[in-house]
Every structure is written in C-alpha cells, then in structure tokens.
PDB file of N, CA and C in Angstrom:
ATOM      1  N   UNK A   1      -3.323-143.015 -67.428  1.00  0.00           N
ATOM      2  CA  UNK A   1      -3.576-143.884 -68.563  1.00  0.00           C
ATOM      3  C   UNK A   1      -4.877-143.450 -69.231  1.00  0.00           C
ATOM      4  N   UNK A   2      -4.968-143.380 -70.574  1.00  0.00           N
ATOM      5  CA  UNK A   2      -5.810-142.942 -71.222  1.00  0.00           C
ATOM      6  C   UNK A   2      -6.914-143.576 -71.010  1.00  0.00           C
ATOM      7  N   UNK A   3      -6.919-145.335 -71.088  1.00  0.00           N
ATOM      8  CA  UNK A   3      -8.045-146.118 -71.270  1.00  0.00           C
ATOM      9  C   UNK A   3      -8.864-146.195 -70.056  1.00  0.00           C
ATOM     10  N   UNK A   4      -7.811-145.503 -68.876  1.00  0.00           N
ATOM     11  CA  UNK A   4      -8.784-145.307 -67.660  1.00  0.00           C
ATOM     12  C   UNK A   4      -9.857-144.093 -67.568  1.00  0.00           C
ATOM     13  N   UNK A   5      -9.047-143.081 -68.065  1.00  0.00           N
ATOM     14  CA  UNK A   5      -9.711-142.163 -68.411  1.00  0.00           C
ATOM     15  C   UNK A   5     -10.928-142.040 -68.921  1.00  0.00           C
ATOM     16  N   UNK A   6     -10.696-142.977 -70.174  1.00  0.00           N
ATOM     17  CA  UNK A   6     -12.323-142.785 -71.007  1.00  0.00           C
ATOM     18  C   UNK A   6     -13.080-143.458 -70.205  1.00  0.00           C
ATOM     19  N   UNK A   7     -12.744-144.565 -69.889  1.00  0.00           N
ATOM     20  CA  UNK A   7     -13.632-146.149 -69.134  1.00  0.00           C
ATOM     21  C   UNK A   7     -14.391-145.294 -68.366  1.00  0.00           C
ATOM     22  N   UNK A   8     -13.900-143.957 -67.399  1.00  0.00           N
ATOM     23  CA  UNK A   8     -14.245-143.637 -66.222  1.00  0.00           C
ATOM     24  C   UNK A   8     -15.590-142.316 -66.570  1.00  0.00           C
ATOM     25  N   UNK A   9     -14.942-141.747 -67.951  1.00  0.00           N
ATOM     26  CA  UNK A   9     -16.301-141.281 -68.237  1.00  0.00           C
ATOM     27  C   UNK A   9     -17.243-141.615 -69.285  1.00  0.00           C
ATOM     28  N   UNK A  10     -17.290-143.093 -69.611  1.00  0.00           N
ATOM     29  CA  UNK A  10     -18.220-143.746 -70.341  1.00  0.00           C
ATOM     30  C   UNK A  10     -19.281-144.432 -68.561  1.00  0.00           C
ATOM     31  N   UNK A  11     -18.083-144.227 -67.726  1.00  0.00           N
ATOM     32  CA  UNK A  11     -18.759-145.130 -66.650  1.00  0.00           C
ATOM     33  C   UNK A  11     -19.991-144.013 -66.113  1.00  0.00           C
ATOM     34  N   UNK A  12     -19.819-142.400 -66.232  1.00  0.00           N
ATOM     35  CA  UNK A  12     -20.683-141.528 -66.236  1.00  0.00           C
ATOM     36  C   UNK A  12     -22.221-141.524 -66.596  1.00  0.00           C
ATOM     37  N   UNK A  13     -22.102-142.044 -67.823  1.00  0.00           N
ATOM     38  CA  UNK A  13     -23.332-141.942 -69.204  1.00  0.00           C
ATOM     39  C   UNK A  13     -24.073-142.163 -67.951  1.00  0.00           C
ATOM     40  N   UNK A  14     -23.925-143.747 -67.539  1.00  0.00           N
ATOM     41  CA  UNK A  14     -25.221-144.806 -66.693  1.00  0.00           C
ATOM     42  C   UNK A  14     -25.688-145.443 -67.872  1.00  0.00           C
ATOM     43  N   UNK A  15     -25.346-145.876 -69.036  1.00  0.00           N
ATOM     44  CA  UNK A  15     -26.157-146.488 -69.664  1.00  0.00           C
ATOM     45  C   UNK A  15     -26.383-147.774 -68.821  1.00  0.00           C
ATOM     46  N   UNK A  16     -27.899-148.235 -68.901  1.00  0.00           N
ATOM     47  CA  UNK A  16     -28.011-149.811 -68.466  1.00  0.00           C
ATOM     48  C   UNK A  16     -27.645-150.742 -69.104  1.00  0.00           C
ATOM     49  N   UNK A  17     -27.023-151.708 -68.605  1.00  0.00           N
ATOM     50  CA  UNK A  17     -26.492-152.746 -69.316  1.00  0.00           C
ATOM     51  C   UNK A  17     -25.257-152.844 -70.476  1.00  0.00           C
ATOM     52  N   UNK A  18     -24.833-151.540 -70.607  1.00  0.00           N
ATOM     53  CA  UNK A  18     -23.777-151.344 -71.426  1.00  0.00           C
ATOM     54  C   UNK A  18     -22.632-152.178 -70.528  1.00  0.00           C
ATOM     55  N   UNK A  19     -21.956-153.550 -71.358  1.00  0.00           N
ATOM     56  CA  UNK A  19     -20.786-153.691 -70.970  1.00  0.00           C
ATOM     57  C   UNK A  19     -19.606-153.233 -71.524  1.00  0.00           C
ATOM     58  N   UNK A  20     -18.923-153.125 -70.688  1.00  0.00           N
ATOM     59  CA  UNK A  20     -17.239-152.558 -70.975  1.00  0.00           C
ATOM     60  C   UNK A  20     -16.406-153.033 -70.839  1.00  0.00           C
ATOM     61  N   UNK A  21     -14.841-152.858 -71.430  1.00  0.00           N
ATOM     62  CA  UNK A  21     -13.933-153.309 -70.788  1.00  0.00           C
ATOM     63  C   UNK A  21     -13.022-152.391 -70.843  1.00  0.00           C
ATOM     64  N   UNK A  22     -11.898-151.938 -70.106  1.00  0.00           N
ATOM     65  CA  UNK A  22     -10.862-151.737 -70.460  1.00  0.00           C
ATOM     66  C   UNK A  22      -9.648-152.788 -70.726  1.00  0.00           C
ATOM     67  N   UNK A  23      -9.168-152.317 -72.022  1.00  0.00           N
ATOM     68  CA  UNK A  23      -7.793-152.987 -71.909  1.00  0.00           C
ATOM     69  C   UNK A  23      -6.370-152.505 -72.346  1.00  0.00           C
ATOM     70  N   UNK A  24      -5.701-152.759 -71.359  1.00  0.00           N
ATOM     71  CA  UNK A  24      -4.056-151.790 -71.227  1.00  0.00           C
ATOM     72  C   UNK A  24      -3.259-152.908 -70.230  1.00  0.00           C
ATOM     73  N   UNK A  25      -1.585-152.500 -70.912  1.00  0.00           N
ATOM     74  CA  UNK A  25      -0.731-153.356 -70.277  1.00  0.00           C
ATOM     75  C   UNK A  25       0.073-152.596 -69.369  1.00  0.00           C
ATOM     76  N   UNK A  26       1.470-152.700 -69.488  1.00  0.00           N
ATOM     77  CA  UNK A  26       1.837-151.800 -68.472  1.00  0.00           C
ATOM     78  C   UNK A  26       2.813-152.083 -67.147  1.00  0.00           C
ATOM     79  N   UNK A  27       2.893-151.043 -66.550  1.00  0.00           N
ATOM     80  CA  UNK A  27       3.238-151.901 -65.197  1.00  0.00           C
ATOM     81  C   UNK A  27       1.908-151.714 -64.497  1.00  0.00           C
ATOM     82  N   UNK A  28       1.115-151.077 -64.504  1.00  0.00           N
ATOM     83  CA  UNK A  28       0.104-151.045 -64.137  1.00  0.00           C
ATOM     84  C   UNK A  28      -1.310-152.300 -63.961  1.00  0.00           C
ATOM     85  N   UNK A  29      -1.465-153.007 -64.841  1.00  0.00           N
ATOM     86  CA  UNK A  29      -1.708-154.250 -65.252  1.00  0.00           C
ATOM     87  C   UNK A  29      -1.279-155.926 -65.366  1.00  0.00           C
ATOM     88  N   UNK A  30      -0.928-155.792 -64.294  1.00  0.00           N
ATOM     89  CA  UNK A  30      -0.194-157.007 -63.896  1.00  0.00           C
ATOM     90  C   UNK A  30      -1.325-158.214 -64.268  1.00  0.00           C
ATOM     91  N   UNK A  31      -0.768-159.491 -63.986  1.00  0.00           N
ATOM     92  CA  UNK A  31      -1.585-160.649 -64.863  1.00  0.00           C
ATOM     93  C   UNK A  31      -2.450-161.021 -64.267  1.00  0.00           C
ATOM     94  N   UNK A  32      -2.990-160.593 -63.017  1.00  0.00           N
ATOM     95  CA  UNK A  32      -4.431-160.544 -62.511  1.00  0.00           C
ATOM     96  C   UNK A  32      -5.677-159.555 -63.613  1.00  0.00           C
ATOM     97  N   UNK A  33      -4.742-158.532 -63.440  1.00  0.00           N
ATOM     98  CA  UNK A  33      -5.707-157.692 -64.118  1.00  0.00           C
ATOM     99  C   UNK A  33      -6.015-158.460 -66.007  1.00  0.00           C
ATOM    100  N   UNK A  34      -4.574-158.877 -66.605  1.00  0.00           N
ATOM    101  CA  UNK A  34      -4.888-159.083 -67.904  1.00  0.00           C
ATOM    102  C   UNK A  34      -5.929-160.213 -67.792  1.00  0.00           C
ATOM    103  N   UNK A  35      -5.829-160.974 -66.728  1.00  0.00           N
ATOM    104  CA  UNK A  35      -6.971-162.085 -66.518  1.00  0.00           C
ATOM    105  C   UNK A  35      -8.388-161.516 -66.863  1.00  0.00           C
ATOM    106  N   UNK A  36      -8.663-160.417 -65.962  1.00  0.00           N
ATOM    107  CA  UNK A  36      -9.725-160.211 -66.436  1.00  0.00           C
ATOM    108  C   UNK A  36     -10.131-159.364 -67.024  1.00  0.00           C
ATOM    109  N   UNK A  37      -9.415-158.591 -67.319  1.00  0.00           N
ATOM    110  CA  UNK A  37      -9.630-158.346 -68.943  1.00  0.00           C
ATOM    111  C   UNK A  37      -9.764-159.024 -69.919  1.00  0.00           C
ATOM    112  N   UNK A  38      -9.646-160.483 -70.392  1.00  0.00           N
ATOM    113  CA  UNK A  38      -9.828-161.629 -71.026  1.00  0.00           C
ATOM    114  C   UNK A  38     -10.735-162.431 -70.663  1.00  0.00           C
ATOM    115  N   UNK A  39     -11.723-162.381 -69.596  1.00  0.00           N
ATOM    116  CA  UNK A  39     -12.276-162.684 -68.741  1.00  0.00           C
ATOM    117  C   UNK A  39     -14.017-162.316 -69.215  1.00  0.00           C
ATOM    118  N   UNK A  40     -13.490-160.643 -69.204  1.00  0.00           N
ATOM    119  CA  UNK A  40     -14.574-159.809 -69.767  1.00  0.00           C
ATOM    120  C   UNK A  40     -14.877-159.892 -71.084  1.00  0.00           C
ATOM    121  N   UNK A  41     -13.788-160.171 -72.091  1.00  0.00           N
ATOM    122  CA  UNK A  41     -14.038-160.164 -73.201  1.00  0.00           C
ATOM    123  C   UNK A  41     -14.540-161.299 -73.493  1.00  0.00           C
ATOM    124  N   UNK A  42     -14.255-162.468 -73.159  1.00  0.00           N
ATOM    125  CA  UNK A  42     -14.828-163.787 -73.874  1.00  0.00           C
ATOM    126  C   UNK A  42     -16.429-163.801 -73.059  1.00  0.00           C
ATOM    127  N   UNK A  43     -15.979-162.993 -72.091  1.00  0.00           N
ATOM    128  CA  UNK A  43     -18.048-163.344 -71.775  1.00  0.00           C
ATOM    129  C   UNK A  43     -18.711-162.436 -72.706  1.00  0.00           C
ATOM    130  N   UNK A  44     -18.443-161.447 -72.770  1.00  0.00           N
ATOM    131  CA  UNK A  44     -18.800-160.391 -74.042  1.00  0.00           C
ATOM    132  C   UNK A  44     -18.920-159.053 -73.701  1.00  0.00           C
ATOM    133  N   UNK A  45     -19.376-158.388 -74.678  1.00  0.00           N
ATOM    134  CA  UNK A  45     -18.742-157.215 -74.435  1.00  0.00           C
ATOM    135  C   UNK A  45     -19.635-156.013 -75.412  1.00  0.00           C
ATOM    136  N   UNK A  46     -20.219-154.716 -75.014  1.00  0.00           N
ATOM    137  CA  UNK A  46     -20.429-153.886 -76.019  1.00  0.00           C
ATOM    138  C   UNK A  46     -19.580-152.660 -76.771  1.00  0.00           C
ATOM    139  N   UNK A  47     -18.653-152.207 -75.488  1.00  0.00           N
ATOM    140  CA  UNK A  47     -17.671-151.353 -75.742  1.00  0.00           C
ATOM    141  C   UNK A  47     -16.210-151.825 -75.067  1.00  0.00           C
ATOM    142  N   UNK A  48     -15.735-151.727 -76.130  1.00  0.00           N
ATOM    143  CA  UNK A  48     -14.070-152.058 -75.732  1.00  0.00           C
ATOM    144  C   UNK A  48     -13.306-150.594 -75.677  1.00  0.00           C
ATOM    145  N   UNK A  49     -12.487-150.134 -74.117  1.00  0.00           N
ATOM    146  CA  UNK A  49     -11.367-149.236 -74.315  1.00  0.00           C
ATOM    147  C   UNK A  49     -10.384-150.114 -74.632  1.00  0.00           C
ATOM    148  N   UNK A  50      -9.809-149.833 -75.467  1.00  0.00           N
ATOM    149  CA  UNK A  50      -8.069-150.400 -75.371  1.00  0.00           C
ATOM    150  C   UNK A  50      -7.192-149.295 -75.653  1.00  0.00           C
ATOM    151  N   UNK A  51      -5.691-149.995 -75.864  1.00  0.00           N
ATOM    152  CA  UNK A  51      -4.197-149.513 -75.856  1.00  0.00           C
ATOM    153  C   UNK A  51      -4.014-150.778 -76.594  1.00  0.00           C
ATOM    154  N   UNK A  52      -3.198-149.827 -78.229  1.00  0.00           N
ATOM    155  CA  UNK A  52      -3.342-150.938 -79.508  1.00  0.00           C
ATOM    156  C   UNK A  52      -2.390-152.272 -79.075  1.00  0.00           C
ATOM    157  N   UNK A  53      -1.313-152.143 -77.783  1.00  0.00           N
ATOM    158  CA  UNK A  53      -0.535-153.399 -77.979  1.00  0.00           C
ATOM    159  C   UNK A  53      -1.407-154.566 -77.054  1.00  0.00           C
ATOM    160  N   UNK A  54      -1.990-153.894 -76.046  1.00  0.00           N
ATOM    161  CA  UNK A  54      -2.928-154.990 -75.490  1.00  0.00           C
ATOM    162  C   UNK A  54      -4.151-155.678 -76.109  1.00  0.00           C
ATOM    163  N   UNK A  55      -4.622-155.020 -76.725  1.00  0.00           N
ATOM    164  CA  UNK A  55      -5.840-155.425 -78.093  1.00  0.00           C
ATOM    165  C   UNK A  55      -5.317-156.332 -78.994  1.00  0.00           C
ATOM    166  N   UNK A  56      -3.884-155.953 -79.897  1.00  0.00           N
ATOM    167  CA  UNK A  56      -3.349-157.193 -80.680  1.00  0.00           C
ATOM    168  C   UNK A  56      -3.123-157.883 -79.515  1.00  0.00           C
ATOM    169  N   UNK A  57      -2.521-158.280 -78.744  1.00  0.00           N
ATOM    170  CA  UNK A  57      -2.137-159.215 -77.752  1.00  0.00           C
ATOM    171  C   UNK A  57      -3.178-160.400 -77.254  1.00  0.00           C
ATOM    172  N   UNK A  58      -4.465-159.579 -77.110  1.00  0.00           N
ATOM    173  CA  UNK A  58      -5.753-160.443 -77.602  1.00  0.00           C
ATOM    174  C   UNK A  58      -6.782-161.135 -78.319  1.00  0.00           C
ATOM    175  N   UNK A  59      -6.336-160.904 -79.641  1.00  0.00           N
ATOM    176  CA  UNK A  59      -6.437-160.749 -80.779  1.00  0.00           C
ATOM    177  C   UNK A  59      -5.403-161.948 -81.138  1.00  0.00           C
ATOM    178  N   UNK A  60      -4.686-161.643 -81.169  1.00  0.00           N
ATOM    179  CA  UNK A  60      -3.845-163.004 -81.652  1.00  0.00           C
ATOM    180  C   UNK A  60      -3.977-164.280 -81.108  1.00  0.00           C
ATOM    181  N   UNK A  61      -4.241-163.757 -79.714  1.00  0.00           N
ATOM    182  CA  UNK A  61      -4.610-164.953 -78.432  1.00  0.00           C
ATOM    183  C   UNK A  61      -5.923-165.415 -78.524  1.00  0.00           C
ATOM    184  N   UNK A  62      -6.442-164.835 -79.613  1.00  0.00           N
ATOM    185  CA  UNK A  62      -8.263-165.404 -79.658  1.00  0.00           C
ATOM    186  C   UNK A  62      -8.943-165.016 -78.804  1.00  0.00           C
ATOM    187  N   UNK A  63      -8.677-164.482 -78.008  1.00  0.00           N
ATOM    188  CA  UNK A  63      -9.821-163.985 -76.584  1.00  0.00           C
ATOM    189  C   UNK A  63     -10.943-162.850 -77.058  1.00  0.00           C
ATOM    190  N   UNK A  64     -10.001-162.198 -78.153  1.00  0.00           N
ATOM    191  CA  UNK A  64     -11.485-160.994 -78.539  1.00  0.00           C
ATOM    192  C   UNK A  64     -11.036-161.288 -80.269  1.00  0.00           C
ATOM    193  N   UNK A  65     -12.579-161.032 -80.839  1.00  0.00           N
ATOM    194  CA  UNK A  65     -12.800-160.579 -81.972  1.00  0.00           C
ATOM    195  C   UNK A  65     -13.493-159.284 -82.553  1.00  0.00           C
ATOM    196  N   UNK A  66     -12.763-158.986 -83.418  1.00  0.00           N
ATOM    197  CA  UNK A  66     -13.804-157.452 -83.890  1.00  0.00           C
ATOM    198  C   UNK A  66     -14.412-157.416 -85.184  1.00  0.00           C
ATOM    199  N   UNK A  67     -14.782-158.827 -85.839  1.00  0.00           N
ATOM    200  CA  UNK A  67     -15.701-159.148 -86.735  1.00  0.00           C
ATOM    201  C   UNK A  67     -17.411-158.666 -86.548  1.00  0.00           C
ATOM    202  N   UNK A  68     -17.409-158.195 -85.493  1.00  0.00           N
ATOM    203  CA  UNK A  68     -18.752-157.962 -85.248  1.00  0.00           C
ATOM    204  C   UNK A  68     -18.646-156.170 -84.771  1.00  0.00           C
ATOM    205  N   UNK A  69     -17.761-155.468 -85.229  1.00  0.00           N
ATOM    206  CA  UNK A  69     -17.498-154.030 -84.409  1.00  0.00           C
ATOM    207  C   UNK A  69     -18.217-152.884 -85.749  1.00  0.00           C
ATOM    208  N   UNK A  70     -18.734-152.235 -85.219  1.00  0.00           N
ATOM    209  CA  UNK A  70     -19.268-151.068 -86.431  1.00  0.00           C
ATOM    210  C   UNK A  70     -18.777-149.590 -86.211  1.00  0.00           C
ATOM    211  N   UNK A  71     -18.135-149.612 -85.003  1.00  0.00           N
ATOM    212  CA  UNK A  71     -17.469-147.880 -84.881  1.00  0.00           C
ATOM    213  C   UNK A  71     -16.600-148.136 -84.206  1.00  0.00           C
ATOM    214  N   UNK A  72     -15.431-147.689 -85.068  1.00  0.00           N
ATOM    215  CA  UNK A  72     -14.386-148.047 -84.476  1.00  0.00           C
ATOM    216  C   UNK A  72     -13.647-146.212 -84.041  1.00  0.00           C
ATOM    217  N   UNK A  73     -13.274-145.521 -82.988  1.00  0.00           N
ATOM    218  CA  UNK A  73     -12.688-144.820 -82.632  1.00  0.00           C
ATOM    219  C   UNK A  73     -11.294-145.050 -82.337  1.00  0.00           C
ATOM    220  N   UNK A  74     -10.673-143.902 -82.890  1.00  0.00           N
ATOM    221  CA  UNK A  74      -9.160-143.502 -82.528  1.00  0.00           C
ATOM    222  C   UNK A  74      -9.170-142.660 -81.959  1.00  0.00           C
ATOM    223  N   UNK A  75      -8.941-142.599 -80.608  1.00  0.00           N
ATOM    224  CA  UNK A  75      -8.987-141.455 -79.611  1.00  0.00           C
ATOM    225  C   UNK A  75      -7.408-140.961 -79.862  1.00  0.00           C
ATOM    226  N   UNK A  76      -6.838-139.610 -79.373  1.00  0.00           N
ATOM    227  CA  UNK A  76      -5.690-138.988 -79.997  1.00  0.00           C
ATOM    228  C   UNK A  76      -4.388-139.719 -81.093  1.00  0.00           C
ATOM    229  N   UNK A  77      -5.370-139.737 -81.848  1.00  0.00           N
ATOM    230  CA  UNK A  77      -4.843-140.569 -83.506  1.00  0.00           C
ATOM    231  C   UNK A  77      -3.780-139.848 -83.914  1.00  0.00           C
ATOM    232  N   UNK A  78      -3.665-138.771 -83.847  1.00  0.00           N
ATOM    233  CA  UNK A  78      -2.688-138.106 -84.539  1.00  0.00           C
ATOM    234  C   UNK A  78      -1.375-138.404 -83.209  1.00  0.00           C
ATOM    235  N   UNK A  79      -1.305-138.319 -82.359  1.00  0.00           N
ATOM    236  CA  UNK A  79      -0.369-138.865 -81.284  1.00  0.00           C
ATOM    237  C   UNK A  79       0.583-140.216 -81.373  1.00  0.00           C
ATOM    238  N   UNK A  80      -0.902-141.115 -82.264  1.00  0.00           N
ATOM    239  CA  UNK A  80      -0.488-142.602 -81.695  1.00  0.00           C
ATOM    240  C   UNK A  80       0.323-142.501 -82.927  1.00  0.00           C
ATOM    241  N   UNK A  81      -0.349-141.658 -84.422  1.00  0.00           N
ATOM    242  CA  UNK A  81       0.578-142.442 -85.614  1.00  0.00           C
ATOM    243  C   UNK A  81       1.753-141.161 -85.493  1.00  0.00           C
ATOM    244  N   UNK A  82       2.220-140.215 -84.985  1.00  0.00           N
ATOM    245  CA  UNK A  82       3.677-139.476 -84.740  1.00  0.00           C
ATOM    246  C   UNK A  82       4.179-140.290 -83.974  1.00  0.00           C
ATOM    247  N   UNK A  83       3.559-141.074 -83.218  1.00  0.00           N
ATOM    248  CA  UNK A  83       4.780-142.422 -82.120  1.00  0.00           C
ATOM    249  C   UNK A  83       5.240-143.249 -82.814  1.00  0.00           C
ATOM    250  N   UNK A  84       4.173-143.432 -84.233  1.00  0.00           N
ATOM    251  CA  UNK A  84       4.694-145.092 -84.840  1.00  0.00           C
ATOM    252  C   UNK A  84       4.107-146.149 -84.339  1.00  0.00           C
ATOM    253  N   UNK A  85       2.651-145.826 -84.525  1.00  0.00           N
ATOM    254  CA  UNK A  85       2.257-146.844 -84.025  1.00  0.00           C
ATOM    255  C   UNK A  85       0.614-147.199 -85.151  1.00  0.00           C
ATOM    256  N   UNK A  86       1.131-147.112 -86.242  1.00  0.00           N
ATOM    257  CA  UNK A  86       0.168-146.859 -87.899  1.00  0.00           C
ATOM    258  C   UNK A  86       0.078-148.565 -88.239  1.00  0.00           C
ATOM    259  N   UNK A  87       1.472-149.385 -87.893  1.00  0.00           N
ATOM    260  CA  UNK A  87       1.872-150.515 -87.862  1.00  0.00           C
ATOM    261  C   UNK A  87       0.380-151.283 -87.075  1.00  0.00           C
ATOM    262  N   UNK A  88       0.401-150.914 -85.967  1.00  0.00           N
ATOM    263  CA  UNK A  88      -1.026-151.415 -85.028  1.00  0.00           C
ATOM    264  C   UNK A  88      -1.839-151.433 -85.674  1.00  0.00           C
ATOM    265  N   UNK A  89      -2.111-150.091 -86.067  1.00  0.00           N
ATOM    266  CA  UNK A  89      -3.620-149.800 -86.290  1.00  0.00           C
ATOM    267  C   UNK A  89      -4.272-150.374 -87.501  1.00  0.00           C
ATOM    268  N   UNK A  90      -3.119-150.584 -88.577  1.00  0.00           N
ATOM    269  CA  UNK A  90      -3.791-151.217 -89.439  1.00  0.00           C
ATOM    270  C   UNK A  90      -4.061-152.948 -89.314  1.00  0.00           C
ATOM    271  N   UNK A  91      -2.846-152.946 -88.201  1.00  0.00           N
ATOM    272  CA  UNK A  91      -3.586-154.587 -88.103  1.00  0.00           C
ATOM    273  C   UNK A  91      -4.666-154.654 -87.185  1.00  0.00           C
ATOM    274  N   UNK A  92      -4.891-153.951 -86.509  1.00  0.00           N
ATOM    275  CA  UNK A  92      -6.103-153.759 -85.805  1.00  0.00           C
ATOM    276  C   UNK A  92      -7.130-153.749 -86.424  1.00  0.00           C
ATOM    277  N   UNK A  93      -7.301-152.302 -87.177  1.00  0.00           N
ATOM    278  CA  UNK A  93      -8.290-152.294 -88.123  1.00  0.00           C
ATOM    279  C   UNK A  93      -8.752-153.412 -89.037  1.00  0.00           C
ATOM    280  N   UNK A  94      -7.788-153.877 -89.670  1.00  0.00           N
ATOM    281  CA  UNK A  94      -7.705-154.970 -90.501  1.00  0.00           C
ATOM    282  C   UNK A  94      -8.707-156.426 -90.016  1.00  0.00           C
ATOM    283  N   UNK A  95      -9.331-156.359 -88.949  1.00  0.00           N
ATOM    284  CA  UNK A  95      -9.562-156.957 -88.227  1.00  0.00           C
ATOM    285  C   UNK A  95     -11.495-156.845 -87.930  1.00  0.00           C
ATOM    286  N   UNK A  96     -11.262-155.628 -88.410  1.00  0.00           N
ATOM    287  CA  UNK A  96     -13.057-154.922 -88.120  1.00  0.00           C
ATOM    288  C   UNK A  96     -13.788-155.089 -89.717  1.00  0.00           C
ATOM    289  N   UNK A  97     -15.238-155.274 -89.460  1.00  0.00           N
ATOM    290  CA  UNK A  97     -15.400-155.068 -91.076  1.00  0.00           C
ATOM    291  C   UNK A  97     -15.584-153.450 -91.861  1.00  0.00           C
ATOM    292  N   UNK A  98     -15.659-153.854 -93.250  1.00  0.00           N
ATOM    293  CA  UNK A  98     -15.406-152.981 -93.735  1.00  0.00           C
ATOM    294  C   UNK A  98     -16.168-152.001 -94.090  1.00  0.00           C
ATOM    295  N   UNK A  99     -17.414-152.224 -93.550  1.00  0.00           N
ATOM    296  CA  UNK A  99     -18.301-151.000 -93.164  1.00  0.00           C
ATOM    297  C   UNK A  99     -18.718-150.533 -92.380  1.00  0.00           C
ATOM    298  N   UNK A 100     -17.604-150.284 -91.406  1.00  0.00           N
ATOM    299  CA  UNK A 100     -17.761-149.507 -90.004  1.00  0.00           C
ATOM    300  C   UNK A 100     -17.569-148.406 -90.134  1.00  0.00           C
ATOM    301  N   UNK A 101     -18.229-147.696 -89.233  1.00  0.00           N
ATOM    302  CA  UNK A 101     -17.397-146.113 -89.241  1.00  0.00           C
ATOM    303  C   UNK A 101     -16.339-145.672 -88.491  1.00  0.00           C
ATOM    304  N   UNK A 102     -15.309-145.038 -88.732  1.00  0.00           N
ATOM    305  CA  UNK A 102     -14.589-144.763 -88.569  1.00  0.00           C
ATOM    306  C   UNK A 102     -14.007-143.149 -88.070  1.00  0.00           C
ATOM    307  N   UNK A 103     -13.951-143.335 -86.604  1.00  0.00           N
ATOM    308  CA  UNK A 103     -13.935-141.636 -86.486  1.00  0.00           C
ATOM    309  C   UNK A 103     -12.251-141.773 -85.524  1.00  0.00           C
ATOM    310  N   UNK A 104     -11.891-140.445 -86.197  1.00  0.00           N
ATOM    311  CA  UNK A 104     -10.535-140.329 -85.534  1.00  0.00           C
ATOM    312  C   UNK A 104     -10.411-139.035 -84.648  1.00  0.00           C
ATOM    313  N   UNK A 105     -10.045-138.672 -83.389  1.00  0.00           N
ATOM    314  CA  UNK A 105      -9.966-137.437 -82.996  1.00  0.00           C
ATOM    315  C   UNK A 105      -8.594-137.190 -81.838  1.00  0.00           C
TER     316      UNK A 105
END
C-alpha cells in the first residue's frame, strides 16, 4: 500500500512533533484501524497520507477538514487519473483553499 509506504518514510525525517496520519481502506484496514484513523484526525493533525476513497469517506463524515491545508500532493497522479479516479480528486481538492500549492508527481 502506497500510504504505508510514504507514512514509513516521512516516519524517517524524525521531525519533532510532526503529526501524521495515514489513511487507507481496504481489506487491510478493518474498523479498528478506521477508528483510529478518525481518532487521529479529530485530535489533529500536520500531515495527512491518504487513499482518495478513504479521505472523502472522512470528509463527508466530518472527521477531517482541509480548509486549513496549503500543499496539497498527488503522489503517482498520472496513475490515479488513467484509473478514473479525476472524479475524487476534484472533490477532494475542492475542499482545500485556493491558494495552496499544488504539486503532482
């Protein structure tokens, strides 16, 4: 899973006090885990990994907001929108303000 991936080398840096979360569904993620992943987010948060269907999923559910987000990354962007998944992202995006930066790779 991708979002483990990054989580695991953001978990590298050592920044102090940087909080994180990952969030991904899955079979992997059973409803312990989405617990706290929702858990993490409403206590707060500086960097969010996600997977765009678990992010709307929270998002709709009120548990996270991204009114307050200024860089928003698309990690293998060109992947997610050949899957069909452009639908997400703009409601995702749609969601951040509008002077964030925006990097896609």
């Amino acid at each position: 899973e991708l979002t483990m991936q990054i989580g695991d080398e953001i978990g590298k840096l050592g920044v102090p006090g940087l909080r994180t979360v990952r969030c991904y569904g899955g079979a992997t993620a059973g409803g312990q885990e989405k617990l706290l992943q929702a858990v993490s987010l409403l206590a707060g948060v500086e960097l969010v990994v996600a997977c765009p269907g678990r992010l709307l999923e929270f998002l709709e559910a009120h548990v996270a907001s991204l009114s307050r987000v200024t860089y928003f990354v698309l990690d293998e962007a060109d992947q997610m929108l050949n899957l069909g998944y452009l639908p997400q992202v703009k409601a995702i995006s749609s969601q951040i303000r509008p002077d964030r930066q925006t990097v896609m790779c």
